[in-house]
C-alpha atoms as a PDB file:
ATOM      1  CA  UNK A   1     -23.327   8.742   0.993  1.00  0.00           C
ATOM      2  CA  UNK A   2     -22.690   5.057   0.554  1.00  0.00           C
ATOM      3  CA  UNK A   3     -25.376   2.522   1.540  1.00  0.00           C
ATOM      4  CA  UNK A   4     -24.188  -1.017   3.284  1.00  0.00           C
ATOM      5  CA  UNK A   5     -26.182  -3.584   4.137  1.00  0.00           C
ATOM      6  CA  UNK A   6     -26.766  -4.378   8.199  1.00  0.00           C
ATOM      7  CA  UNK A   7     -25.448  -7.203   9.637  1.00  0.00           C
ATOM      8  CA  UNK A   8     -25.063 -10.170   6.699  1.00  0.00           C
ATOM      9  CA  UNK A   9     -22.609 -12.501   8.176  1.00  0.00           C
ATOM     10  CA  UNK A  10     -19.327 -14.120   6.609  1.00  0.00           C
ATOM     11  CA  UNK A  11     -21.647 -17.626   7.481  1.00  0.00           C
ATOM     12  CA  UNK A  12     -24.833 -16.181   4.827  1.00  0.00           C
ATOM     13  CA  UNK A  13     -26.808 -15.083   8.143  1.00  0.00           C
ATOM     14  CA  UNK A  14     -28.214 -12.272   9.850  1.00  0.00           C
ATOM     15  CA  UNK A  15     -27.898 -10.736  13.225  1.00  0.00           C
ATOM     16  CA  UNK A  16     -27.984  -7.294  14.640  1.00  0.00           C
ATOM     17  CA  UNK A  17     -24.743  -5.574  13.395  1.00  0.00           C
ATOM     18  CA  UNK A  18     -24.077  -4.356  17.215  1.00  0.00           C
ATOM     19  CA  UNK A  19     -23.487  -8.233  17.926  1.00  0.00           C
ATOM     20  CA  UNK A  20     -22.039  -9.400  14.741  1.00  0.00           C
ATOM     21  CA  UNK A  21     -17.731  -9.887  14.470  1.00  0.00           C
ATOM     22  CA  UNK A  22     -15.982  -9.391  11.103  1.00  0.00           C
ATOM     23  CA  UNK A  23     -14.835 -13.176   9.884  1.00  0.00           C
ATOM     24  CA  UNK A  24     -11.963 -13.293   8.082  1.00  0.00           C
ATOM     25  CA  UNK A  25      -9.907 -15.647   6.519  1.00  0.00           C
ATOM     26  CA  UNK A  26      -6.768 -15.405   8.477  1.00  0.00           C
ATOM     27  CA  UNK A  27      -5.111 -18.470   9.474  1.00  0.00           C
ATOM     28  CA  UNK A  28      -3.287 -19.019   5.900  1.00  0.00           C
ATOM     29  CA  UNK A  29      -4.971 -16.121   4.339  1.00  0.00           C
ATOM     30  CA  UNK A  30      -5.962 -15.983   0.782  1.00  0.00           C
ATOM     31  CA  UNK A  31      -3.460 -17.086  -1.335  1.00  0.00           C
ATOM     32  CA  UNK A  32      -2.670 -13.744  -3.714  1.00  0.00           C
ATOM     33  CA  UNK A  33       0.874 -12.042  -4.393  1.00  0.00           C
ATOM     34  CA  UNK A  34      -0.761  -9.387  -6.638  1.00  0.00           C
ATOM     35  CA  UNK A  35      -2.733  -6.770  -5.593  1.00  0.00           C
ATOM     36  CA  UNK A  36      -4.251  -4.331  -8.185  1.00  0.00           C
ATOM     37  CA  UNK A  37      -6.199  -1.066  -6.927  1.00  0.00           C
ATOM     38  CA  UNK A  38      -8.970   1.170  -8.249  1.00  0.00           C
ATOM     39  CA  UNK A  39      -7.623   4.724  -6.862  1.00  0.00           C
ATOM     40  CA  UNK A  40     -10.761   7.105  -6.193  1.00  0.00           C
ATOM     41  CA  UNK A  41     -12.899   5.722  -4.300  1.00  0.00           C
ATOM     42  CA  UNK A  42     -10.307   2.717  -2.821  1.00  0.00           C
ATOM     43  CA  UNK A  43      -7.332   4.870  -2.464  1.00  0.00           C
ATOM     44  CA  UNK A  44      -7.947   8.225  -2.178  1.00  0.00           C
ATOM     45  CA  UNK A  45     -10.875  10.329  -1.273  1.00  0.00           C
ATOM     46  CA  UNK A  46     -11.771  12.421  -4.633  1.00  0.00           C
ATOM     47  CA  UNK A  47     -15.465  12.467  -4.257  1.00  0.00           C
ATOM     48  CA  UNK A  48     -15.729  16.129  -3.039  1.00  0.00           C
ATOM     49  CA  UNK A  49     -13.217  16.953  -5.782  1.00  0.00           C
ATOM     50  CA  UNK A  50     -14.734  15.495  -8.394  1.00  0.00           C
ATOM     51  CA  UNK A  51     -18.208  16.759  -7.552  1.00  0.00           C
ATOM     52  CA  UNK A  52     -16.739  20.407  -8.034  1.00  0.00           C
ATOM     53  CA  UNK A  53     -14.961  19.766 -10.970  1.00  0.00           C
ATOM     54  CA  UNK A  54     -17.878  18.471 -12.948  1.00  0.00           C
ATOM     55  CA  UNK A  55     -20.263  21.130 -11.923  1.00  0.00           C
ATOM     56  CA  UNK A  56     -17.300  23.618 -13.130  1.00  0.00           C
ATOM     57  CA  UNK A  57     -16.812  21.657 -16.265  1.00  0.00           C
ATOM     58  CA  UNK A  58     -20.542  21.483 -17.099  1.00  0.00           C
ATOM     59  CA  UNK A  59     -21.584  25.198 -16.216  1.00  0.00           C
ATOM     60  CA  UNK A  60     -19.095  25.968 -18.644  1.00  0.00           C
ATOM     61  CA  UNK A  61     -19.438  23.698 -21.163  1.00  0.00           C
ATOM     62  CA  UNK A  62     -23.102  22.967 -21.342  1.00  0.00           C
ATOM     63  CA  UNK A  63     -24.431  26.218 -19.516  1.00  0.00           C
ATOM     64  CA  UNK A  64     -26.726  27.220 -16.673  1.00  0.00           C
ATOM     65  CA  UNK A  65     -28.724  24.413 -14.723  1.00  0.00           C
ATOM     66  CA  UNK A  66     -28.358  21.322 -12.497  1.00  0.00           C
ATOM     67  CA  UNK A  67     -25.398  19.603 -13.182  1.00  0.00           C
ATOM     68  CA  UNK A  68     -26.476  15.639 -13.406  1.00  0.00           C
ATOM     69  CA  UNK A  69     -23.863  14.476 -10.646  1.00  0.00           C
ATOM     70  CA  UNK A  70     -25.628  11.810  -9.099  1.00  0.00           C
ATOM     71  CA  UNK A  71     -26.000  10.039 -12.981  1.00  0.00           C
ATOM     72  CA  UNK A  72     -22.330  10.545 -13.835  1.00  0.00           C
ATOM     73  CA  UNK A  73     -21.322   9.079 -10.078  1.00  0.00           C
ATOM     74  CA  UNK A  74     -23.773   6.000 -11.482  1.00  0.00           C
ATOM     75  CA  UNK A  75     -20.756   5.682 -13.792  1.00  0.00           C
ATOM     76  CA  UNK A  76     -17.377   5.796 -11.830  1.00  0.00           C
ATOM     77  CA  UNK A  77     -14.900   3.422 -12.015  1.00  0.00           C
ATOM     78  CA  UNK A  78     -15.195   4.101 -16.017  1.00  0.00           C
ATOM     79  CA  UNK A  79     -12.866   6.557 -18.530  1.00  0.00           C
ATOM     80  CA  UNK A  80     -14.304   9.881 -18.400  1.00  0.00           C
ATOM     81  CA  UNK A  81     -14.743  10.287 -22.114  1.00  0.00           C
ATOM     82  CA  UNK A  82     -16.821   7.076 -21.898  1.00  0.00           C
ATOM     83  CA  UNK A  83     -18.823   8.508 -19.113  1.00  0.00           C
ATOM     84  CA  UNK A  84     -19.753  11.799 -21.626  1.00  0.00           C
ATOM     85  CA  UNK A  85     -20.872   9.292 -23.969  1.00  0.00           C
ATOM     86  CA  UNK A  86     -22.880   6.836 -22.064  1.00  0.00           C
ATOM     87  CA  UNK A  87     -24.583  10.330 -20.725  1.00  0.00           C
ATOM     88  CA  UNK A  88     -24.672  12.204 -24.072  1.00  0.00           C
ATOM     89  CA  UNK A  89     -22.917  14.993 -23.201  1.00  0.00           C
ATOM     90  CA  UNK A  90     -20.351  17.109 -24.573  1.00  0.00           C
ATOM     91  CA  UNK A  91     -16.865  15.715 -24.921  1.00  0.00           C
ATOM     92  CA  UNK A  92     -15.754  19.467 -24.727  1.00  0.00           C
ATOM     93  CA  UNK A  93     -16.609  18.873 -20.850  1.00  0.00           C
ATOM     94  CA  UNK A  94     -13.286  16.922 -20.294  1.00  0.00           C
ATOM     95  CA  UNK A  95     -10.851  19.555 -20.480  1.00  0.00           C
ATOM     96  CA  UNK A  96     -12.012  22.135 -17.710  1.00  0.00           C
ATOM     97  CA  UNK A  97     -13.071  19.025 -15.742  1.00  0.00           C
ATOM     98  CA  UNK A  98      -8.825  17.773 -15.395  1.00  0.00           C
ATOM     99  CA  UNK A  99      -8.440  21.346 -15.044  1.00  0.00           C
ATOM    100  CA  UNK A 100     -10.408  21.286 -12.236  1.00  0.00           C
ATOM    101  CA  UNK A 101      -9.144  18.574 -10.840  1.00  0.00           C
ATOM    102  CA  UNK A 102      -5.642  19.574 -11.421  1.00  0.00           C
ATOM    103  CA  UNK A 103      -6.407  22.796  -9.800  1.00  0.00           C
ATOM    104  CA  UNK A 104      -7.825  21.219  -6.694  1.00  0.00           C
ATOM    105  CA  UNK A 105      -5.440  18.071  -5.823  1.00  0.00           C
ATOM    106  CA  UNK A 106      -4.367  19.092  -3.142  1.00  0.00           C
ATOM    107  CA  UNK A 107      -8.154  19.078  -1.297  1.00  0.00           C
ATOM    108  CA  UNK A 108      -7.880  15.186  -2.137  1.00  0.00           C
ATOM    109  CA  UNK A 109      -6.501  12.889   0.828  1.00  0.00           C
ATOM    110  CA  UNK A 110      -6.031   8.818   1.498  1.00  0.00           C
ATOM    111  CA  UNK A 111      -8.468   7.393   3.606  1.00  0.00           C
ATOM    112  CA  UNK A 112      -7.257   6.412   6.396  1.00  0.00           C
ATOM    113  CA  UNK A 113      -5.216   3.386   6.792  1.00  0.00           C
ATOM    114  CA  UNK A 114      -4.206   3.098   3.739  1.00  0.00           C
ATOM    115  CA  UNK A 115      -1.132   4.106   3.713  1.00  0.00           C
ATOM    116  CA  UNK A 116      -0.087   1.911   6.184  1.00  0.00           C
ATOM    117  CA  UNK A 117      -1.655  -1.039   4.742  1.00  0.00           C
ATOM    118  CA  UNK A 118       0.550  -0.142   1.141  1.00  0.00           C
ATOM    119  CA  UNK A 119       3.302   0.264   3.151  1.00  0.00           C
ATOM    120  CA  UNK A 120       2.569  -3.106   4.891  1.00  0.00           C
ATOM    121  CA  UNK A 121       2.367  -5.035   1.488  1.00  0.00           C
ATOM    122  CA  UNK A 122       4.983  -3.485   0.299  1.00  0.00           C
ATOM    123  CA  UNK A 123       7.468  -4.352   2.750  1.00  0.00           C
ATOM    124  CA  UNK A 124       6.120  -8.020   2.408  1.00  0.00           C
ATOM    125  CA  UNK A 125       6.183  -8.644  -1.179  1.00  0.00           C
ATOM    126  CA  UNK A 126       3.415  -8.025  -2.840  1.00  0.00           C
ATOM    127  CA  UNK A 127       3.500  -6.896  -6.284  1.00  0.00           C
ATOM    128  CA  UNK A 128       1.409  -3.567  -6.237  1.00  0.00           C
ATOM    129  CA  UNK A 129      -0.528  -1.716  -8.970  1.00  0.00           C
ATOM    130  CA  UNK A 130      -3.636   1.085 -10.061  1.00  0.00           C
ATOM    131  CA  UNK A 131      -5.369   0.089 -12.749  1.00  0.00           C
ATOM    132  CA  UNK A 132      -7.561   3.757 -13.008  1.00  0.00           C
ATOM    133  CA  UNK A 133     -10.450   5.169 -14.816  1.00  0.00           C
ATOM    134  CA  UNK A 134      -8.139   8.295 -14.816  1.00  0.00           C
ATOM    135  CA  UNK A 135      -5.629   9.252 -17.248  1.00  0.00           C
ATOM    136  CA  UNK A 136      -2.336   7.850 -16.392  1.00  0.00           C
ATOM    137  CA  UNK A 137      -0.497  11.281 -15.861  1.00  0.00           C
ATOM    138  CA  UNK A 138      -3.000  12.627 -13.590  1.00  0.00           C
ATOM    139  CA  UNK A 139      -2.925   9.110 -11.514  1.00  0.00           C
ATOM    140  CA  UNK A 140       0.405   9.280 -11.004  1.00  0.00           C
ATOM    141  CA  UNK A 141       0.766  13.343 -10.367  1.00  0.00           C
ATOM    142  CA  UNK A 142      -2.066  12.946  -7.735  1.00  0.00           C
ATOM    143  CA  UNK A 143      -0.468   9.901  -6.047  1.00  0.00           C
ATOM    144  CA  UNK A 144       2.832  11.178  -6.062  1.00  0.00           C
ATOM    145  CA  UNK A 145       1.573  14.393  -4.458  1.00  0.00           C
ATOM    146  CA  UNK A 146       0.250  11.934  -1.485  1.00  0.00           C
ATOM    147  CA  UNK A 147       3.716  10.448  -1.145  1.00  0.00           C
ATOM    148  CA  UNK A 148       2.792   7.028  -2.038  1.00  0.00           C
ATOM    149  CA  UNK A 149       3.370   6.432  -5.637  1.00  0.00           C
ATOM    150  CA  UNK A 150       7.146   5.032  -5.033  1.00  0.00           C
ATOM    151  CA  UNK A 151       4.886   1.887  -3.436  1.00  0.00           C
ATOM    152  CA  UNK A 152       3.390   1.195  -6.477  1.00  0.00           C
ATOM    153  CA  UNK A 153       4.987  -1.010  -9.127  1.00  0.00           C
ATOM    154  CA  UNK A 154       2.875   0.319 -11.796  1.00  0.00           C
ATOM    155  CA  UNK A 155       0.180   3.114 -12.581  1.00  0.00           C
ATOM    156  CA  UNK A 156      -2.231   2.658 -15.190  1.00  0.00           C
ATOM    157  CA  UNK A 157      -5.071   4.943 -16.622  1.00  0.00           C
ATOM    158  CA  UNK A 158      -7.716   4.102 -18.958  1.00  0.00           C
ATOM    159  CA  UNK A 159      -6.101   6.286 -21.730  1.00  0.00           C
ATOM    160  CA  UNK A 160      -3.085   3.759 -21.535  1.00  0.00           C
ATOM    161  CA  UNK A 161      -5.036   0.803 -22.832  1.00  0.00           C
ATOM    162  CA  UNK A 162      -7.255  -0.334 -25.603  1.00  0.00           C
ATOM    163  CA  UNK A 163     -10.372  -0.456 -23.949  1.00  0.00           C
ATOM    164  CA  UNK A 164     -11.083   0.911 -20.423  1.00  0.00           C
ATOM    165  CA  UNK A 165     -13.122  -0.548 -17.670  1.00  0.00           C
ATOM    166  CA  UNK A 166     -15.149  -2.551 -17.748  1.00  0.00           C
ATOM    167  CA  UNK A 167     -13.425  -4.241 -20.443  1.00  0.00           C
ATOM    168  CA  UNK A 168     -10.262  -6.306 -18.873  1.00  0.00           C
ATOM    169  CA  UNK A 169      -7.343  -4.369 -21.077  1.00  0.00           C
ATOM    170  CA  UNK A 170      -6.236  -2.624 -17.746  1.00  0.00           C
ATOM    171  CA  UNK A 171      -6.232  -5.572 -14.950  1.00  0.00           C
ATOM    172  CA  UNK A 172      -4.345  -7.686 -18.254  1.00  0.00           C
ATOM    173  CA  UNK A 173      -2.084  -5.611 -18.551  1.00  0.00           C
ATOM    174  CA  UNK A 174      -0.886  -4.911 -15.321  1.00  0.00           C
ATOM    175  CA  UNK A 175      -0.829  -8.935 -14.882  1.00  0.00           C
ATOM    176  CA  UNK A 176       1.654  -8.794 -17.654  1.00  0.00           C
ATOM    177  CA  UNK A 177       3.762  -5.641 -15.761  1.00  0.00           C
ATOM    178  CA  UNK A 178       3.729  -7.260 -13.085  1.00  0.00           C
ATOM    179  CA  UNK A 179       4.530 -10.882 -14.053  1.00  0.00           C
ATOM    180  CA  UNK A 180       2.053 -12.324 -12.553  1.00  0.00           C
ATOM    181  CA  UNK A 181      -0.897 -14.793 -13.443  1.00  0.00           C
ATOM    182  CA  UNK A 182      -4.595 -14.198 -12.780  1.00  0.00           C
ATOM    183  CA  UNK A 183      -4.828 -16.823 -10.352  1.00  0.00           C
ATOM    184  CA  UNK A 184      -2.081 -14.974  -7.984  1.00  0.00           C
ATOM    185  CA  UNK A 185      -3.976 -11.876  -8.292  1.00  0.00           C
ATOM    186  CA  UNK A 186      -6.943  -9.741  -6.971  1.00  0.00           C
ATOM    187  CA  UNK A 187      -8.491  -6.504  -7.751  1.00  0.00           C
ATOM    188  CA  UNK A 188      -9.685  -3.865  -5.298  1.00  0.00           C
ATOM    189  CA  UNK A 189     -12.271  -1.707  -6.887  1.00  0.00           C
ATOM    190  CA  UNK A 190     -15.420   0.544  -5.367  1.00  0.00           C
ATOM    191  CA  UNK A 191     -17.767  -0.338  -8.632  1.00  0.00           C
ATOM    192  CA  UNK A 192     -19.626  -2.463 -10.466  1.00  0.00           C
ATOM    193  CA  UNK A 193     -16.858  -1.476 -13.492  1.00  0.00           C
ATOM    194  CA  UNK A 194     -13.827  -2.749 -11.297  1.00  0.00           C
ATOM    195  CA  UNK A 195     -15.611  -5.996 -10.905  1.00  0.00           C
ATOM    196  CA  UNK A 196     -16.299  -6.720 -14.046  1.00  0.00           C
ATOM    197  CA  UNK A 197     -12.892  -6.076 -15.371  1.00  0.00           C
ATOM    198  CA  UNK A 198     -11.624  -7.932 -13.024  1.00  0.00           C
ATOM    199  CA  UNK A 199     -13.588 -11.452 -13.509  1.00  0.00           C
ATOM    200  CA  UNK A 200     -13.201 -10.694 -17.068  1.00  0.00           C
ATOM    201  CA  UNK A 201      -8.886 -11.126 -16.376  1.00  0.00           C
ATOM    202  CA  UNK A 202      -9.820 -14.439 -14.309  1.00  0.00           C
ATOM    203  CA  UNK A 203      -8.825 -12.665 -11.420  1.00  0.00           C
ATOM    204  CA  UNK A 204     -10.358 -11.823  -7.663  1.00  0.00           C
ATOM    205  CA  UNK A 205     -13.044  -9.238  -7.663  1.00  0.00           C
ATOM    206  CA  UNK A 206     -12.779  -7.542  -4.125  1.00  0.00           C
ATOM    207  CA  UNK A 207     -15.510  -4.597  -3.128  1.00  0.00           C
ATOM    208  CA  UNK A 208     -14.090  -1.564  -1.137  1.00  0.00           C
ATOM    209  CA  UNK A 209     -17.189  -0.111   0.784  1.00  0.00           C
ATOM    210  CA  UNK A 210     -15.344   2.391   2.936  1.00  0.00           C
ATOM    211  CA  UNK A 211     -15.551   5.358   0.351  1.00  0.00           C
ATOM    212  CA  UNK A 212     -18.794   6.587  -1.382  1.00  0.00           C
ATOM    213  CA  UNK A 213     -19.554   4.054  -3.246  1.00  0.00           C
ATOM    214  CA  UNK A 214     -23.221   2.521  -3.371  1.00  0.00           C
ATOM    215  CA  UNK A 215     -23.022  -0.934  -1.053  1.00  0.00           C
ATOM    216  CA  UNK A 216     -25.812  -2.432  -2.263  1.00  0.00           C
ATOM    217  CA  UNK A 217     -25.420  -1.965  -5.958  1.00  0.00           C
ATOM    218  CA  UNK A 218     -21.760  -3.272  -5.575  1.00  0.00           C
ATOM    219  CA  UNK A 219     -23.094  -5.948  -3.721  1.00  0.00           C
ATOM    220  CA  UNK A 220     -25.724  -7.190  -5.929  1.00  0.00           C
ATOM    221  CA  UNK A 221     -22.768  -7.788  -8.348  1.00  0.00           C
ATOM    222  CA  UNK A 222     -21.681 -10.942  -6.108  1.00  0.00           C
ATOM    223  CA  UNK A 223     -17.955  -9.751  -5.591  1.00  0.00           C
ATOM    224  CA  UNK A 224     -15.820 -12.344  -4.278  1.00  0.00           C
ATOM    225  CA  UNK A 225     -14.928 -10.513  -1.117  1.00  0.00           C
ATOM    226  CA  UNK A 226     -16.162  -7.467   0.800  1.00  0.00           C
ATOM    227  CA  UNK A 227     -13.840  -4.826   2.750  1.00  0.00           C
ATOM    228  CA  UNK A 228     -15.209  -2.584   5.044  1.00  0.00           C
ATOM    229  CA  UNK A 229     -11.779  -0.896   5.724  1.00  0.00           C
ATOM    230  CA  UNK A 230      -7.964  -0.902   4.433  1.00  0.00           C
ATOM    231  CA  UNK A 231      -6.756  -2.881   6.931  1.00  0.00           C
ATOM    232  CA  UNK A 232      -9.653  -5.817   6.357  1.00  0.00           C
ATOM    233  CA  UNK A 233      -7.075  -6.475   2.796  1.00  0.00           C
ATOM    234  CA  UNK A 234      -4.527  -7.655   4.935  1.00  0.00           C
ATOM    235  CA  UNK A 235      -6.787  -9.665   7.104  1.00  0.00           C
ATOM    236  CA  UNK A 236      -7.791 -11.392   4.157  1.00  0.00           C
ATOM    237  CA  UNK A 237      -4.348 -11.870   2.866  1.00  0.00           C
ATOM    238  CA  UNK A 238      -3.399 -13.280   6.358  1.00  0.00           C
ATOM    239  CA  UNK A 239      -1.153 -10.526   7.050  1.00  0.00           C
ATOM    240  CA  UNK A 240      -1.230  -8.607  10.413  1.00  0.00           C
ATOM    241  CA  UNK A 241      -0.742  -4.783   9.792  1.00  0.00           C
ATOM    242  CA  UNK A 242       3.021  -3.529  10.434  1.00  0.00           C
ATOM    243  CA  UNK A 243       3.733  -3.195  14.262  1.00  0.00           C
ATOM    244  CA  UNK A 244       1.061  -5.897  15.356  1.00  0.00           C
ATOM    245  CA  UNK A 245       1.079  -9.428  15.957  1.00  0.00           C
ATOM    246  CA  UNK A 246      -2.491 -11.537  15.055  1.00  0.00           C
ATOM    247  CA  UNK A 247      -5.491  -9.798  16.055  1.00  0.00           C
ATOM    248  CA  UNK A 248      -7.928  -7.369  15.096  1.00  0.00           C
ATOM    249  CA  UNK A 249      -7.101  -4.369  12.570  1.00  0.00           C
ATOM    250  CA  UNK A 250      -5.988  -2.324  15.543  1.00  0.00           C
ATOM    251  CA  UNK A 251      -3.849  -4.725  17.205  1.00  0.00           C
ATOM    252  CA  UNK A 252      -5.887  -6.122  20.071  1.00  0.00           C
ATOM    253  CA  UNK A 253      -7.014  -9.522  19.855  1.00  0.00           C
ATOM    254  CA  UNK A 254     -10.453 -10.428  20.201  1.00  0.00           C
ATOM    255  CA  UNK A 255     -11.889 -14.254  20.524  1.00  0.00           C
ATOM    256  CA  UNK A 256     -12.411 -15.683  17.843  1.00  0.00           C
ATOM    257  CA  UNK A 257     -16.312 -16.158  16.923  1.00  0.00           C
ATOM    258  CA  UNK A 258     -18.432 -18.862  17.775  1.00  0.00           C
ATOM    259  CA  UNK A 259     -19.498 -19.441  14.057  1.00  0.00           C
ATOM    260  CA  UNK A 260     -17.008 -21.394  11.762  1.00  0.00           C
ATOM    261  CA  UNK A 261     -15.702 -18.757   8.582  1.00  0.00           C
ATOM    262  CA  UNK A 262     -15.268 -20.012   4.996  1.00  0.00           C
ATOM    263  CA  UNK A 263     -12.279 -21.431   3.597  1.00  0.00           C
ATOM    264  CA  UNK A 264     -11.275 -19.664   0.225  1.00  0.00           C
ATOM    265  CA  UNK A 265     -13.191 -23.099  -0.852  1.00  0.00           C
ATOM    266  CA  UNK A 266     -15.929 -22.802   0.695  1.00  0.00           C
ATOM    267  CA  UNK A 267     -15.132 -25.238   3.284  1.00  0.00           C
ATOM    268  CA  UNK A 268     -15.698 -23.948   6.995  1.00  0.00           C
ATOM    269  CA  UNK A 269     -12.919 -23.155   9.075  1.00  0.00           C
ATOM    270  CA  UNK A 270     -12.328 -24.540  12.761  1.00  0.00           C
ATOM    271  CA  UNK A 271     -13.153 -21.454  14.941  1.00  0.00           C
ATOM    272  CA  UNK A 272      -9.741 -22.092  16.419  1.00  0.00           C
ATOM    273  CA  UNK A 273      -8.158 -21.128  13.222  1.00  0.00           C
ATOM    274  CA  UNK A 274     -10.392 -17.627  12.137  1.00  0.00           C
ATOM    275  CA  UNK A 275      -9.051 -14.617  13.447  1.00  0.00           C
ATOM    276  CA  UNK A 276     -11.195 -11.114  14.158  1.00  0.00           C
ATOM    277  CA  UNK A 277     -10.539  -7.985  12.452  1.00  0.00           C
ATOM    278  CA  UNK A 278     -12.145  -4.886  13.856  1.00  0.00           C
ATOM    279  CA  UNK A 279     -15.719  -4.963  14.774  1.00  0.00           C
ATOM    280  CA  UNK A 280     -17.871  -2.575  12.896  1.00  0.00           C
ATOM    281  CA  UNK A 281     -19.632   0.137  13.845  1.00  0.00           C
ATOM    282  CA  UNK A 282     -22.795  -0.126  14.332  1.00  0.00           C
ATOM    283  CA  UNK A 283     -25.314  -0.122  11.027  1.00  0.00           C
ATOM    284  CA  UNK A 284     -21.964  -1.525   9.634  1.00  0.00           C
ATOM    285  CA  UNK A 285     -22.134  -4.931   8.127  1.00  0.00           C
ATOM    286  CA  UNK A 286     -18.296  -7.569   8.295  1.00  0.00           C
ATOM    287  CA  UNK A 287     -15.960  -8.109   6.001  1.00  0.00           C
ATOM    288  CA  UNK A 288     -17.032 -11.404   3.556  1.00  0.00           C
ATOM    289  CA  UNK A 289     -14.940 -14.147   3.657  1.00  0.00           C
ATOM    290  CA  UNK A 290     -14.003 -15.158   0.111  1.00  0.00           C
ATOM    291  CA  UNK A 291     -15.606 -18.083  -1.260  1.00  0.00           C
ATOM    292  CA  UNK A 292     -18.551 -17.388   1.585  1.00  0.00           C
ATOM    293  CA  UNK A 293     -22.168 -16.620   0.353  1.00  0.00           C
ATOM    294  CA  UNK A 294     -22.899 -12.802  -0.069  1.00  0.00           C
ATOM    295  CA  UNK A 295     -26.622 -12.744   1.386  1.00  0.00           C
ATOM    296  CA  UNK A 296     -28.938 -10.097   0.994  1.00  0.00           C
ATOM    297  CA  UNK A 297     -30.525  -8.615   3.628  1.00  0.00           C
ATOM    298  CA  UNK A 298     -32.067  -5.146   5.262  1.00  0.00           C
ATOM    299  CA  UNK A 299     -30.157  -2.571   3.619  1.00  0.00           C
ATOM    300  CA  UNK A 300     -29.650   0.906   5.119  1.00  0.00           C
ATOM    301  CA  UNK A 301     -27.550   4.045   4.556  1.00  0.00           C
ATOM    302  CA  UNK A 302     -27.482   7.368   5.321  1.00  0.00           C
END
């Protein structure tokens, strides 16, 4: 499982997370009309998938033994041929391993929420695209088997591009499908890779910690906001989900807190103006404000 870190506030300080409100930039939002997304890990929930495919692909390919899982998961958000390499072992193991995963698509779901939140930025506007460490094909078969590739503008995979992730090929070019400038833009990614290719195309790194992703490693690499869940995007784009007026993720309102946000700037917001999304569970830290310190603190996971 994931690890998060308990209770760091959207202010840079520390209380227990039982107490502690997600702060969000809502009253104007953050001002992005592009939205590019990482897909396992941010979209969909491959991790048991994958985890069977490789142990397939490597008991055939490399033979009896433990299959080095918890190394190659060290590594997602990259190409998988990359992966082989940067582990030294046999490019041979890609074949059975998209047979695998072919084989076993249909055991892969969305989290939840996030259809509802594609569906909500779609119907508002945004320009929407996957910019994956998969090959394209297999992106788009899997997606469109979930329903939800029609709300995509584009789908790209890393064997679509010059150089995958981390490199910035893949976040460029979708700027360029999508006609959009870096400055309009953010990425949504659930590793250290997304980030990186994301700053490296001048646009918004964003962390997604609600898959299996390792909080505190993602967190050490300073992204520029923090999500806890789907619907936190559209808090920080200002956007209440479909169906609700301003509130919390789940459409009740809650007051706002008694500690002033961060303006995209830095700059603190009036509490009158920062609207609540969800609060946490508990051991569950709140959404970052962008432009608001990322503190570290007691980290925990399960």
């Amino acid at each position: 499982m994931g690890t998060e870190p308990d209770g760091n506030r959207a202010d840079g300080g520390f209380g227990p997370p039982e107490t502690v409100q997600a702060r969000l930039v809502a009253a104007g939002g953050i001002r992005r009309r592009t939205v590019i997304f990482d897909l396992d890990g941010v979209l969909v929930d491959s991790f048991g998938v994958m985890r069977q495919a490789f142990t397939i692909a490597y008991a055939e390919v490399v033979g009896p033994g433990e299959p080095p899982f918890e190394e190659y998961e060290r590594h997602l958000g990259r190409y998988f041929p990359d992966i082989m390499r940067i582990m030294n072992l046999p490019l041979e193991m890609e074949e059975p391993f998209v047979r695998e995963s072919y084989r076993l698509a249909r055991e892969v779901v969305l989290f939840d929420g996030v259809a509802d939140m594609l569906r909500t930025l779609r119907e508002r506007g945004y320009g929407l695209a996957v910019a994956t460490g998969k090959a394209g094909p297999r992106a788009r078969h899997l997606l469109g088997e979930l329903g939800v590739l029609g709300l995509f503008d584009h789908v790209l995979g890393s064997d679509e591009i010059p150089r995958p992730k981390p490199a910035p090929d893949i976040v460029l070019r979708a700027l360029d499908l999508l006609g959009a400038e870096p400055g309009e833009a953010m990425m949504i990614g659930d590793a250290v890779a997304d980030l990186d290719s994301a700053r490296g195309a001048g646009v918004m790194a964003v962390a997604a910690l609600w898959g299996e992703t390792d909080g505190v490693e993602l967190i050490a690499a300073e992204p520029d906001a923090i999500l806890h869940r789907p619907a936190d995007l559209l808090a920080l784009l200002g956007e209440s989900p479909a169906g609700f007026g301003p509130g919390s993720a789940d459409g009740s309102t809650r007051p706002a807190p008694d500690v002033p946000a961060a303006r995209s700037d830095g700059s603190p917001v009036p509490p009158t103006a920062v609207a609540t999304a969800a609060v946490p569970p508990a051991g569950l830290a709140p959404p970052v404000a962008a432009g608001a310190p990322v503190a570290g603190g007691v980290l925990s996971g399960d």
